[in-house]
N, C-alpha and C. Protein backbone atom coordinates (compact mmCIF):
# COMPACT_ATOMS: atom_id res chain seq x y z
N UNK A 1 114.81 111.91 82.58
CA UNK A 1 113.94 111.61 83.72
C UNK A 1 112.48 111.72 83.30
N UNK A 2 111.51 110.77 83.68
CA UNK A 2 110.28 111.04 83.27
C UNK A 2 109.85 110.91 84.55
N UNK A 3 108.52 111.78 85.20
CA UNK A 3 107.62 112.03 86.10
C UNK A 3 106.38 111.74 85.79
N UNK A 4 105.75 110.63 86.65
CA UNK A 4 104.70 109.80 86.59
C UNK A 4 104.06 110.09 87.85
N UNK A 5 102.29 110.35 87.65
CA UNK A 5 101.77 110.80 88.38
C UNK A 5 100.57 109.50 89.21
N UNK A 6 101.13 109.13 89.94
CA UNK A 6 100.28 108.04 91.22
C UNK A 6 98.91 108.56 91.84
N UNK A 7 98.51 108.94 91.48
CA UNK A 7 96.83 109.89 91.90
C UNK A 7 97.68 111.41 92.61
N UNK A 8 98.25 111.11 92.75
CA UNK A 8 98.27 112.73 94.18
C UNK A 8 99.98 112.21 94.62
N UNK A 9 101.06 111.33 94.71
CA UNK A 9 101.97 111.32 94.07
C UNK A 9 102.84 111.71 93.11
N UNK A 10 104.12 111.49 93.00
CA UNK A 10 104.93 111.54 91.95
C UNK A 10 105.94 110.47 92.08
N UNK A 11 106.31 109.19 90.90
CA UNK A 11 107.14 108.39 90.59
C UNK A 11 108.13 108.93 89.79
N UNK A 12 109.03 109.25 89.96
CA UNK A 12 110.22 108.87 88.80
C UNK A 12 110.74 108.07 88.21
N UNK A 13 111.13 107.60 87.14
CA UNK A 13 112.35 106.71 86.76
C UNK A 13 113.23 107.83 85.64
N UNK A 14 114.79 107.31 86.58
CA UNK A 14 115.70 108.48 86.33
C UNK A 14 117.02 107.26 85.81
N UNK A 15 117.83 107.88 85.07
CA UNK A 15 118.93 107.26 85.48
C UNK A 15 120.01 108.02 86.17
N UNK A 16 119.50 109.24 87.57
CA UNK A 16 120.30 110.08 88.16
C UNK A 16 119.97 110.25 89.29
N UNK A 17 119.99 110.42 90.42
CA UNK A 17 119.25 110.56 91.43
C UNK A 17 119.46 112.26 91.72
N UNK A 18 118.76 113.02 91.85
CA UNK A 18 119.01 114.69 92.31
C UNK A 18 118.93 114.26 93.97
N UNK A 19 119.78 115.24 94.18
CA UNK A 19 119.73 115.71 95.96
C UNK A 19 118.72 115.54 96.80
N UNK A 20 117.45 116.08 96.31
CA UNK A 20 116.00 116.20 96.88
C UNK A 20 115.50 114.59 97.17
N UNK A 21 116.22 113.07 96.38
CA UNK A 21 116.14 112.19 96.72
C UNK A 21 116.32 111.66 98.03
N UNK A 22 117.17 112.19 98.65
CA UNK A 22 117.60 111.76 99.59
C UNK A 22 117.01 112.52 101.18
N UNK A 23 116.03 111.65 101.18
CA UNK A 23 114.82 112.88 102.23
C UNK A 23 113.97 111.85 102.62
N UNK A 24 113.13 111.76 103.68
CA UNK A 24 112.32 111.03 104.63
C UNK A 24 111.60 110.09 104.19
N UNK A 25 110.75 111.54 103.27
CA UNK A 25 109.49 111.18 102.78
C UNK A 25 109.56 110.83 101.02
N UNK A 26 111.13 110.50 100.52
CA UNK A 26 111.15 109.26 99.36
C UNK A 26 112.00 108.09 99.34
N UNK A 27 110.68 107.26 98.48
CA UNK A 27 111.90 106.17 98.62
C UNK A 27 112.00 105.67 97.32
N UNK A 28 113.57 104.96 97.41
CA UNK A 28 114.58 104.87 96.36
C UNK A 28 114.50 103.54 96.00
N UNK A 29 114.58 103.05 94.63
CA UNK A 29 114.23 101.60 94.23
C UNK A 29 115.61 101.83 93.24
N UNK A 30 116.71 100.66 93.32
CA UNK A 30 117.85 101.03 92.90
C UNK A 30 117.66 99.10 92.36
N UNK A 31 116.74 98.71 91.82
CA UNK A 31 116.87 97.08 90.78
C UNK A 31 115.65 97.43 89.56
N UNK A 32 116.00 97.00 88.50
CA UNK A 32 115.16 96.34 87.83
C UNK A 32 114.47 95.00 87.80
N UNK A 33 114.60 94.55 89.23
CA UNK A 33 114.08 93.63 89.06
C UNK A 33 112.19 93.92 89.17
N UNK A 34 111.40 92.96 88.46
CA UNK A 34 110.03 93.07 88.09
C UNK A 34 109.67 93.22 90.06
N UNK A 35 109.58 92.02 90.55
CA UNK A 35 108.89 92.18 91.80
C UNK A 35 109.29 92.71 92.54
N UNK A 36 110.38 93.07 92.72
CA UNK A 36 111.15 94.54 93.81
C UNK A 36 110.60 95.34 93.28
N UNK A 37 110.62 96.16 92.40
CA UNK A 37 109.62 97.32 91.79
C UNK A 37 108.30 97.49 92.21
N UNK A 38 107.70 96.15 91.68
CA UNK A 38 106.18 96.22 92.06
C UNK A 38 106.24 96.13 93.74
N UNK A 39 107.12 95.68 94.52
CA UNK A 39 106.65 95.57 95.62
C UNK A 39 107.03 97.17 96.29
N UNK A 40 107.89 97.63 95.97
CA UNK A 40 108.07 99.00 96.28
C UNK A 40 106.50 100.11 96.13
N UNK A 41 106.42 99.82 94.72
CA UNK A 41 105.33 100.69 94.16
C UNK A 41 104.33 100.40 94.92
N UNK A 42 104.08 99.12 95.58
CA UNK A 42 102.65 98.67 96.11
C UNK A 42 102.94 99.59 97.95
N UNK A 43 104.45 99.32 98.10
CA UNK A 43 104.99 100.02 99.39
C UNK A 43 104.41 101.39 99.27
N UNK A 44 105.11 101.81 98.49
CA UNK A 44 104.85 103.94 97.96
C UNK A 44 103.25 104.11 98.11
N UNK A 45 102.31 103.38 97.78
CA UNK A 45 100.78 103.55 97.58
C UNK A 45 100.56 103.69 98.89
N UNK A 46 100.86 103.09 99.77
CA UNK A 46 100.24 102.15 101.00
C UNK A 46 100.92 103.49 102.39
N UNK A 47 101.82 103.75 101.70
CA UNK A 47 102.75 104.80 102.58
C UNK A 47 102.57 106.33 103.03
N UNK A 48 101.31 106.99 103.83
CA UNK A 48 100.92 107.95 103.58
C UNK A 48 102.28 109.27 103.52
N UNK A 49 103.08 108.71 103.97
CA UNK A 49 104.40 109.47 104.20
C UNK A 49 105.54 109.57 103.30
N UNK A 50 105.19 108.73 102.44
CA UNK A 50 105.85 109.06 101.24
C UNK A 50 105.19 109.91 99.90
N UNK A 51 105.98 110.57 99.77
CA UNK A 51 105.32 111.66 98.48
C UNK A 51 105.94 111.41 97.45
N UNK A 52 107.38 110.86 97.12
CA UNK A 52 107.76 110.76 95.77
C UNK A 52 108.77 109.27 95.81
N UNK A 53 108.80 108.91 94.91
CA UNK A 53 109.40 107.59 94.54
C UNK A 53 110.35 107.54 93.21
N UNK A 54 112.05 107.18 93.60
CA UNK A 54 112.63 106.91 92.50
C UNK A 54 112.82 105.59 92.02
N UNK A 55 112.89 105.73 90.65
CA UNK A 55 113.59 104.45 90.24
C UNK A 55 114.50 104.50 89.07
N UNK A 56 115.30 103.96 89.84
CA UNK A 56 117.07 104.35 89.54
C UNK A 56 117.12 103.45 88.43
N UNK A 57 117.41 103.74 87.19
CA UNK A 57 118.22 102.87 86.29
C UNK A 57 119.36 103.12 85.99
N UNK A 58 120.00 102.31 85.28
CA UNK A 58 121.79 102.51 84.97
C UNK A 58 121.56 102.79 83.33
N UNK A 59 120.87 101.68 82.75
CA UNK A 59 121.05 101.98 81.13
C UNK A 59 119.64 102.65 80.88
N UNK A 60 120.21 103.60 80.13
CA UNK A 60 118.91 104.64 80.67
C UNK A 60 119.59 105.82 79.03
N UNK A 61 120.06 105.08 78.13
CA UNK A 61 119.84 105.49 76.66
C UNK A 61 118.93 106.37 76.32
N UNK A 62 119.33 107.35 75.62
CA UNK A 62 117.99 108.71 74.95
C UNK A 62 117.12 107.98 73.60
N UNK A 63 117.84 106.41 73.22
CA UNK A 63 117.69 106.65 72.25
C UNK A 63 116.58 105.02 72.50
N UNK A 64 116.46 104.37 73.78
CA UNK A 64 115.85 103.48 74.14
C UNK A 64 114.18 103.55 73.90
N UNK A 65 113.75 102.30 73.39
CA UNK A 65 111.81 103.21 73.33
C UNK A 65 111.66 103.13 74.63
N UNK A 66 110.03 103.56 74.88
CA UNK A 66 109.69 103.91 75.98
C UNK A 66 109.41 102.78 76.58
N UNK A 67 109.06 101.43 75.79
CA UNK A 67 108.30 100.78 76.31
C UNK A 67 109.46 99.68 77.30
N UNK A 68 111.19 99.95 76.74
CA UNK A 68 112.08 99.24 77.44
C UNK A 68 112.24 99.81 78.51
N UNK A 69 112.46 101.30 78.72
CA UNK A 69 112.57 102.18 79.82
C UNK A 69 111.51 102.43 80.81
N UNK A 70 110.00 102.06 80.94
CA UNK A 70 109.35 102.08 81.90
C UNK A 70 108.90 100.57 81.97
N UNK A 71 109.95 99.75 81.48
CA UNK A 71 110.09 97.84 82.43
C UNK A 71 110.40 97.92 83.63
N UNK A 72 109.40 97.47 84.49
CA UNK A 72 108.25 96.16 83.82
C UNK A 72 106.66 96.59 84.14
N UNK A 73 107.20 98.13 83.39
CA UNK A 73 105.13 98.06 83.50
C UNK A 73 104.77 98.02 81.81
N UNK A 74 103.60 98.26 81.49
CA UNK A 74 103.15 97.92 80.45
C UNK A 74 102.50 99.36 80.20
N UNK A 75 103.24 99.81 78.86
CA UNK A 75 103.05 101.03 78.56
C UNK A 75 101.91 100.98 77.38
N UNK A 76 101.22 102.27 77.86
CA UNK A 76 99.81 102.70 77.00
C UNK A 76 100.38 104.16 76.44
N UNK A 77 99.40 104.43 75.28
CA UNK A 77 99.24 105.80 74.79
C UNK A 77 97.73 106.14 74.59
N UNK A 78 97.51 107.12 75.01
CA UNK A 78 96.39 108.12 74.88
C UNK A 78 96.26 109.52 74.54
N UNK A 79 95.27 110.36 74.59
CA UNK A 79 95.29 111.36 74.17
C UNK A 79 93.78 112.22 74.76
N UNK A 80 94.28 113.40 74.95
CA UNK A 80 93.04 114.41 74.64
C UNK A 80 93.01 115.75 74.81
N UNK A 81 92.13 116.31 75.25
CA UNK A 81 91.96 117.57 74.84
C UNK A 81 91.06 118.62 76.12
N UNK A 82 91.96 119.71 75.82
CA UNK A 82 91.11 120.96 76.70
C UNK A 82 90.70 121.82 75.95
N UNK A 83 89.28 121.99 75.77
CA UNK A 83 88.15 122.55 74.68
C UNK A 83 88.12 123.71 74.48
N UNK A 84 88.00 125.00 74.03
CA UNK A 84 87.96 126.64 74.46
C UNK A 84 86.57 126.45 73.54
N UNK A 85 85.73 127.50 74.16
CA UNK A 85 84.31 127.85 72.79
C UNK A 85 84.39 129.26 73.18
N UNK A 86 83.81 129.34 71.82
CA UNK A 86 83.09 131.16 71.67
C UNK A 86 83.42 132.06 72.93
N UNK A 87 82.90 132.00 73.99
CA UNK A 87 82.61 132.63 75.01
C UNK A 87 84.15 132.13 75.93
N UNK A 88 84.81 131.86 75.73
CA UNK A 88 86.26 131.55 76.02
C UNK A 88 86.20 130.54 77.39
N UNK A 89 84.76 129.55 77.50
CA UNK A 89 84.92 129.01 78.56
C UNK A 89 85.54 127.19 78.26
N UNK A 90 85.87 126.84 79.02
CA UNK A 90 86.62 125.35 78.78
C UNK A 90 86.01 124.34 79.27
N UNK A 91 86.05 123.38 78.33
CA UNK A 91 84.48 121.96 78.71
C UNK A 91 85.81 120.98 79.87
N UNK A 92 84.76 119.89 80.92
CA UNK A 92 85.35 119.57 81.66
C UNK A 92 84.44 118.60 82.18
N UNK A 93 84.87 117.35 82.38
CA UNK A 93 84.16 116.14 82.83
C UNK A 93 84.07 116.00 83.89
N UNK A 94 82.99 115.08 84.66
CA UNK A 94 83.10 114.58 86.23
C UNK A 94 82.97 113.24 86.78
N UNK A 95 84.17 112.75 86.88
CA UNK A 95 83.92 111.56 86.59
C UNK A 95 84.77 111.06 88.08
N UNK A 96 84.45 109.75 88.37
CA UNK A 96 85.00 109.58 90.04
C UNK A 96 84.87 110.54 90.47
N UNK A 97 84.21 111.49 91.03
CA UNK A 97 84.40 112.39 91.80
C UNK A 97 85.14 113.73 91.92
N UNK A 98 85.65 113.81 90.75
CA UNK A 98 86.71 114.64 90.34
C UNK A 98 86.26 115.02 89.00
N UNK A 99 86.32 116.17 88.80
CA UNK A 99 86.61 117.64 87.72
C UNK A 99 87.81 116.87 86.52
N UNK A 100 87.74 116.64 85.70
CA UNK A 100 88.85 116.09 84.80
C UNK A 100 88.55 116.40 83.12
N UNK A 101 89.38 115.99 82.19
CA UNK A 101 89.20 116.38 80.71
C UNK A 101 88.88 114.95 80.05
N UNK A 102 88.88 115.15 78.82
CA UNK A 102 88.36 114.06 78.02
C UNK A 102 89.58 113.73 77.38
N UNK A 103 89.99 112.01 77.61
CA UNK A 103 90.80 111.65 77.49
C UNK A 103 90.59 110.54 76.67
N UNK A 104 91.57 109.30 76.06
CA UNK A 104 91.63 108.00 75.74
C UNK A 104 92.09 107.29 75.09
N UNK A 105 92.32 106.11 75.00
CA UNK A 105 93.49 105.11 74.82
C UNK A 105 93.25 105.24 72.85
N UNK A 106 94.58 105.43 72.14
CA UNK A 106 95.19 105.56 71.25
C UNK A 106 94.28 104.18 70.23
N UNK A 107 93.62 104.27 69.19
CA UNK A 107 93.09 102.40 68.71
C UNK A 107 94.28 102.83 67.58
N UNK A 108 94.04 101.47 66.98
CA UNK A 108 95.13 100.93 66.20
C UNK A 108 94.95 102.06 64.99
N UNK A 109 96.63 102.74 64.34
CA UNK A 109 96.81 103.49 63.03
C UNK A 109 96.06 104.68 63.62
N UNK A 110 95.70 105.50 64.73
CA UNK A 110 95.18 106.58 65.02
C UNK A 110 96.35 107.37 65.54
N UNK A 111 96.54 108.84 65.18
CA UNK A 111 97.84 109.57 65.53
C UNK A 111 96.89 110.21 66.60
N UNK A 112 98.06 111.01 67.78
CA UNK A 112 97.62 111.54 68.72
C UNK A 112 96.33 112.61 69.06
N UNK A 113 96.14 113.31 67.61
CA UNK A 113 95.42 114.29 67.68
C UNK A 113 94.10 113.53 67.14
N UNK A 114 93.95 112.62 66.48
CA UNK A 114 92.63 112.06 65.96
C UNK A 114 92.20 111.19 67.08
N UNK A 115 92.64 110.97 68.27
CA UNK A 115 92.55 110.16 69.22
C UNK A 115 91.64 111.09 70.29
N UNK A 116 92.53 112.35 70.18
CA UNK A 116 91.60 113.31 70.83
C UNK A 116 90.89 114.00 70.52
N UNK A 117 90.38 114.18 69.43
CA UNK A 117 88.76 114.49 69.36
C UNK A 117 88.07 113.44 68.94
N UNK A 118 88.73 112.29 68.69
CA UNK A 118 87.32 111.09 68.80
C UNK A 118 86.54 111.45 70.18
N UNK A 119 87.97 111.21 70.82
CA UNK A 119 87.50 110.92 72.94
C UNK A 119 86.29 112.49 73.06
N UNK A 120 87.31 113.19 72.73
CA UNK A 120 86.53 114.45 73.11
C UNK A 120 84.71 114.07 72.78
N UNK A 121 84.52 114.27 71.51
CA UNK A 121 83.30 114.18 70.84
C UNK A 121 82.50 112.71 71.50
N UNK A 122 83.43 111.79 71.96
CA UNK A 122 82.52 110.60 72.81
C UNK A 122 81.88 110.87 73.89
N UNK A 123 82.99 111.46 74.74
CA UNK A 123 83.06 111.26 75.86
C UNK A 123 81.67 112.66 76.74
N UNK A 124 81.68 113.82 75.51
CA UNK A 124 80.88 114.76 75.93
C UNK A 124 79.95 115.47 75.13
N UNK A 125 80.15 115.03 73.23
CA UNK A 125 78.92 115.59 73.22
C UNK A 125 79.52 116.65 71.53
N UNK A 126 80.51 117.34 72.16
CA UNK A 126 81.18 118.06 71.42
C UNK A 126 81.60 118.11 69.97
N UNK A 127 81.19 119.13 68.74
CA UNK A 127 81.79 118.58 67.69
C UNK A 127 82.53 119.85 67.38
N UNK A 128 82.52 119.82 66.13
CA UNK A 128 83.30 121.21 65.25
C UNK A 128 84.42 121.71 66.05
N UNK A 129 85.77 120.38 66.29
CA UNK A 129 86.82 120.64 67.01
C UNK A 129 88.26 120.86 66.69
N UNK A 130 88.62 121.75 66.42
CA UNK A 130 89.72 122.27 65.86
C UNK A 130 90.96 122.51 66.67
N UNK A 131 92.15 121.61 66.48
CA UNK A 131 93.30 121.58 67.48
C UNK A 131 94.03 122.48 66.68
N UNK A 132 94.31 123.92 68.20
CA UNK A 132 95.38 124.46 68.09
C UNK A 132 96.83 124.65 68.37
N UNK A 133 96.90 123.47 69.40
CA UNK A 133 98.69 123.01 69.75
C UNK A 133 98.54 122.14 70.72
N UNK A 134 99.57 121.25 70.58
CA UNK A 134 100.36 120.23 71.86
C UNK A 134 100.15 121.25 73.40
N UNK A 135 99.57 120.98 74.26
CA UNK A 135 99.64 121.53 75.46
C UNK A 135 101.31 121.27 76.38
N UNK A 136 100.70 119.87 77.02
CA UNK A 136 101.69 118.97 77.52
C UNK A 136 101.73 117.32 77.25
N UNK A 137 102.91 116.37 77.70
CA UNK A 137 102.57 115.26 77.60
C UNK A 137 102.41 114.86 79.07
N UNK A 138 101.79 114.31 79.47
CA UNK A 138 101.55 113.78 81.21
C UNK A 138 101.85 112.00 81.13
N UNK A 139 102.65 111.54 82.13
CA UNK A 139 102.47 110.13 82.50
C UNK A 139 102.00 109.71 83.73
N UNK A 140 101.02 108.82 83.82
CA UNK A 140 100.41 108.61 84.96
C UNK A 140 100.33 106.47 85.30
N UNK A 141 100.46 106.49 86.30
CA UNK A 141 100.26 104.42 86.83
C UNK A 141 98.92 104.42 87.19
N UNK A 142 98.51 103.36 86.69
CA UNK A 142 97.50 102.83 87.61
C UNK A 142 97.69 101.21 87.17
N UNK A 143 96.64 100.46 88.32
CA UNK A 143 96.64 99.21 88.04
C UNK A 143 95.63 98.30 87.71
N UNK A 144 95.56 97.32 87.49
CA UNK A 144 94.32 96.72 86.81
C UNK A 144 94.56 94.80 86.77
N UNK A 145 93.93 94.14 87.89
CA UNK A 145 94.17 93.16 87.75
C UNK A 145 95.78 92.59 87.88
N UNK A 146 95.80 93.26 88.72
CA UNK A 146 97.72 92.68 89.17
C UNK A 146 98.57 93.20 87.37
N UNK A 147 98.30 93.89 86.84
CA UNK A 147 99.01 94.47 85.98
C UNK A 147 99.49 95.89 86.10
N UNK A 148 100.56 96.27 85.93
CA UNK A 148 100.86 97.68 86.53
C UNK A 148 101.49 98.69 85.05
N UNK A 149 100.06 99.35 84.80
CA UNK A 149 100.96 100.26 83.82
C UNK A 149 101.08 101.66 83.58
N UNK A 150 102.05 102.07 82.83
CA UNK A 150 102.10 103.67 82.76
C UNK A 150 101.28 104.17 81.69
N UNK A 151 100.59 105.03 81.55
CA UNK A 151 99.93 105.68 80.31
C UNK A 151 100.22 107.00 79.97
N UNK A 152 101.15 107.29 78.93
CA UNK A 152 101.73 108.63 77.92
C UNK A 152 100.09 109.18 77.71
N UNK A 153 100.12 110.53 78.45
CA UNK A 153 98.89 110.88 77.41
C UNK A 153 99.07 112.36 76.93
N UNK A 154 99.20 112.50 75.33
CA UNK A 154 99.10 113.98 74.66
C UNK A 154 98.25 114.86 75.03
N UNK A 155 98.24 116.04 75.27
CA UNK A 155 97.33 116.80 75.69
C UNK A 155 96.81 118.16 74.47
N UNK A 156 96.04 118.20 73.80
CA UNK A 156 95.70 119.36 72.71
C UNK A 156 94.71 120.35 72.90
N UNK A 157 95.46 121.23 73.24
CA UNK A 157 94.48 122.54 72.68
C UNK A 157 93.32 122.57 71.56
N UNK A 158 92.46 122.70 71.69
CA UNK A 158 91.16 122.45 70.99
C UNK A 158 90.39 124.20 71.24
N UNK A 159 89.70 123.94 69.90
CA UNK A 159 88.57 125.71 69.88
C UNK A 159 87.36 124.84 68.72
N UNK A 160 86.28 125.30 69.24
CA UNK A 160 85.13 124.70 68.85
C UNK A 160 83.76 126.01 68.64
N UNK A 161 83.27 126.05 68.11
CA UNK A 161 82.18 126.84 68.05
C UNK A 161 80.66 126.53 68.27
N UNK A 162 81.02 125.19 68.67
CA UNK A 162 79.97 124.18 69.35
C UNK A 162 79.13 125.08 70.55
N UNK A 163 77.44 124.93 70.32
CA UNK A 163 77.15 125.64 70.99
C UNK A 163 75.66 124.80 71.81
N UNK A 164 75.36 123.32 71.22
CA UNK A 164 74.60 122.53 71.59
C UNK A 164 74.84 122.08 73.02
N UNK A 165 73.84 120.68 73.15
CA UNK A 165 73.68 120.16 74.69
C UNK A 165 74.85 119.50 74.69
N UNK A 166 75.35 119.22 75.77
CA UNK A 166 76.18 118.33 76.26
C UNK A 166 76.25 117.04 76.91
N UNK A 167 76.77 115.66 76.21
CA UNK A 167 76.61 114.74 76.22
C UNK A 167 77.27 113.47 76.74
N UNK A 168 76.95 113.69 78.30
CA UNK A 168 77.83 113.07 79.46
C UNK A 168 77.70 111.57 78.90
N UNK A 169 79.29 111.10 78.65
CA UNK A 169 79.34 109.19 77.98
C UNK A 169 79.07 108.29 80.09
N UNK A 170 77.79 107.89 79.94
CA UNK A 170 77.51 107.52 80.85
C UNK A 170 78.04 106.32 80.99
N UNK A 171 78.49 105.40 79.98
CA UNK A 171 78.96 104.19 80.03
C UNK A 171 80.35 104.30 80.26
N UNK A 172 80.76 105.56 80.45
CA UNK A 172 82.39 105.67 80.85
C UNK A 172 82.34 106.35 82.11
N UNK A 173 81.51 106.21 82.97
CA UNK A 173 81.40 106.67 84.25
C UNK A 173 81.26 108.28 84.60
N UNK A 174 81.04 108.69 83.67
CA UNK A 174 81.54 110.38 83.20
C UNK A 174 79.32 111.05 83.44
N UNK A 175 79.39 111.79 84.68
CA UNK A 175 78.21 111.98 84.93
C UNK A 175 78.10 113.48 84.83
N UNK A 176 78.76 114.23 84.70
CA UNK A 176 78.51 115.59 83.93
C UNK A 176 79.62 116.42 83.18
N UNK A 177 79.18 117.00 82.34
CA UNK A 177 80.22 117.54 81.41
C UNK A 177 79.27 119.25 81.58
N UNK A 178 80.32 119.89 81.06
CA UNK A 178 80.25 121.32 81.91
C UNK A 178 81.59 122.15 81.53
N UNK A 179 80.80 123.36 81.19
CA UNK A 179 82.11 124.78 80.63
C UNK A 179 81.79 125.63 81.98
N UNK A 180 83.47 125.74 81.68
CA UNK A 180 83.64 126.65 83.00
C UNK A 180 84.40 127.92 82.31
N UNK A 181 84.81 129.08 82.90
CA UNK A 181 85.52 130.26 83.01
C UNK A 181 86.68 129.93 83.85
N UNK A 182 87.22 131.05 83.43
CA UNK A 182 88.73 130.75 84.07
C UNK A 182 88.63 130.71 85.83
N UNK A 183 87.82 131.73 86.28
CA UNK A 183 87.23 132.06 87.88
C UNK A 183 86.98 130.45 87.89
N UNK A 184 85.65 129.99 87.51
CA UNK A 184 85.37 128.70 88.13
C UNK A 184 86.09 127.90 87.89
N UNK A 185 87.00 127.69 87.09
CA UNK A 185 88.24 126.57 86.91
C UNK A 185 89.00 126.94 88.56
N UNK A 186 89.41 127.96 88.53
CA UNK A 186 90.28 128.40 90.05
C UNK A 186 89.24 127.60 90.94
N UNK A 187 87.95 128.06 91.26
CA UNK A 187 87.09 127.83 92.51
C UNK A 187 86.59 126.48 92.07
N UNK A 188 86.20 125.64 91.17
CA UNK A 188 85.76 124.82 90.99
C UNK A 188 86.72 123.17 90.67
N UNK A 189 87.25 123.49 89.60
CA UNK A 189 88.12 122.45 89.21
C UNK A 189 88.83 122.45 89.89
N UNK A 190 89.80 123.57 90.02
CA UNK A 190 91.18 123.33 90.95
C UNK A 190 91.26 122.26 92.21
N UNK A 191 90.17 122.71 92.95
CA UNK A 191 90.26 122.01 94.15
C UNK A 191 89.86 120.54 94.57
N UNK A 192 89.31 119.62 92.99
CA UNK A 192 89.19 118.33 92.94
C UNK A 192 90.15 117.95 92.14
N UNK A 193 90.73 117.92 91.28
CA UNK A 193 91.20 117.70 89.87
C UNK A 193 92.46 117.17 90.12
N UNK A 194 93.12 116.12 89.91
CA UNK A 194 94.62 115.34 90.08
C UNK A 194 95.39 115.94 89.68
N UNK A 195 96.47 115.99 90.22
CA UNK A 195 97.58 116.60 90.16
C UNK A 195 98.11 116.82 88.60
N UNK A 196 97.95 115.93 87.93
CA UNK A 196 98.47 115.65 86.74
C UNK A 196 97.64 116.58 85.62
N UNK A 197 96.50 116.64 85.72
CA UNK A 197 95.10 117.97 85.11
C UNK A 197 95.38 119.18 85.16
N UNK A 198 96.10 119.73 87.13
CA UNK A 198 96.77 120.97 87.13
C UNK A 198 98.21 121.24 86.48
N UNK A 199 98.40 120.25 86.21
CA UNK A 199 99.96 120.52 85.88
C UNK A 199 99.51 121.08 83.87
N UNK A 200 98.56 120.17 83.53
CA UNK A 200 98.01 120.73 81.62
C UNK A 200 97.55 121.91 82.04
N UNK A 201 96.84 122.37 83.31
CA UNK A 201 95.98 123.67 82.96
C UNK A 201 97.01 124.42 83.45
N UNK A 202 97.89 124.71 84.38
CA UNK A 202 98.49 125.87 84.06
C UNK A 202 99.88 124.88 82.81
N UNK A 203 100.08 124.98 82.53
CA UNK A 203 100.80 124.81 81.30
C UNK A 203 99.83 125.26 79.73
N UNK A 204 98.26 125.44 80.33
CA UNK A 204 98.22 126.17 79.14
C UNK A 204 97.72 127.68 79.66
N UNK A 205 98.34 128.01 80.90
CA UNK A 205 98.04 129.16 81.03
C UNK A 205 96.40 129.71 82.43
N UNK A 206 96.08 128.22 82.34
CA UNK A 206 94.77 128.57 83.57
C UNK A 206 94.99 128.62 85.00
C-alpha cells in the first residue's frame, strides 16, 4: 500500500481494501481505468467531506516499478533535506504560505542524496552539508496543466556548521528561510506545514 498526500488529504493505492475503507467520509475507486480515476481524484479534491481515497488494484506485484503501479499518473522523484546546525536549531522555508523544507526534482544521473543538498544549498543559502540518514520517503499529487502526478520524495537528515546569511531562492517562490528550535517548530511550523512535513518531522523525532 502506498499513502499519498493531496495537500491535507490522504490517497491510497492498495491492492487490499482495510475495514476503515468502508466509512462515509471515503471513497473507493475499484478501475484502472485513466478517466474514472482522474474523475474520482478531481471528485475527492472538490469533496470537503471526504478525507481519504482508495484505489483498488488487483495486480499489484512487489516486484512491479513504481511507475506501472501509480498508472495513470506520471511519476516524479525528488529529494531533500531537514538541516540541524551547531546550536541544534533546524532551517525551514516559507513558501505559499506555509512553513516547509527544501526540496527538488531528481536531474538526470543524480542519486537521492546529491539531489538534496543541491536543493538545500539553492533553495536557502546553506553550505557545509553533511547527510546523516534517510529520514522518511513521502508521496504526494499535485497537478499541472491537466496532468496528474505523484512525486516520491527522499527525505535526509543533514548537520551543517554553516553559520552565514540565509538565502531565500526568490525565483522559487520561497520568501524566507529561517532556523527554528524544537519549541518554535511545535508553535511555529506545526500549525502551517502539510501534512506530509509533519509526518518527516516527527519521524525524525520533532
Amino acid at each position: 500500500m502506498y499513502k499519498i498526500f493531496i495537500n491535507d488529504k490522504l490517497l491510497y493505492i492498495t491492492d487490499q481494501l482495510p475495514h476503515e475503507a468502508y466509512s462515509s467520509d471515503v471513497i473507493i475507486c475499484k478501475s484502472n481505468d485513466e478517466k474514472y480515476i482522474k474523475s474520482n481524484i478531481i471528485e475527492f479534491k472538490k469533496n470537503p467531506g471526504a478525507k481519504k481515497m482508495y484505489i483498488l488494484k488487483d495486480n499489484f506485484p512487489v516486484d512491479n516499478g513504481k511507475e506501472e503501479i501509480f498508472y495513470p499518473f506520471t511519476f516524479l522523484r525528488a529529494a531533500g533535506g531537514l538541516v540541524r546546525n551547531l546550536s541544534n536549531e533546524y532551517l525551514f522555508i516559507f513558501r505559499y504560505r506555509r512553513w516547509d523544507l527544501p526540496k527538488g526534482l531528481l536531474e538526470k544521473g543524480e542519486k537521492g542524496e546529491d539531489t538534496a543538498i543541491r536543493e538545500v544549498e539553492e533553495e536557502t543559502g546553506v553550505n557545509h552539508l553533511k547527510i546523516e540518514n534517510l529520514i522518511d520517503t513521502t508521496y504526494h499529487f499535485f497537478e499541472k496543466n491537466d496532468v496528474f502526478y505523484i512525486k516520491e520524495t527522499q527525505w535526509f537528515h543533514m548537520f551543517t556548521d554553516f553559520n552565514g546569511a540565509l538565502k531565500p531562492q526568490f525565483d522559487e517562490y520561497i520568501h524566507k528561510v529561517k532556523w527554528f528550535n524544537r519549541e518554535e517548530i511545535k508553535n511555529t511550523v506545526y500549525p502551517s506545514a502539510y501534512k506530509s512535513i509533519i509526518e518527516v518531522l516527527n519521524c525524525a523525532g520533532l
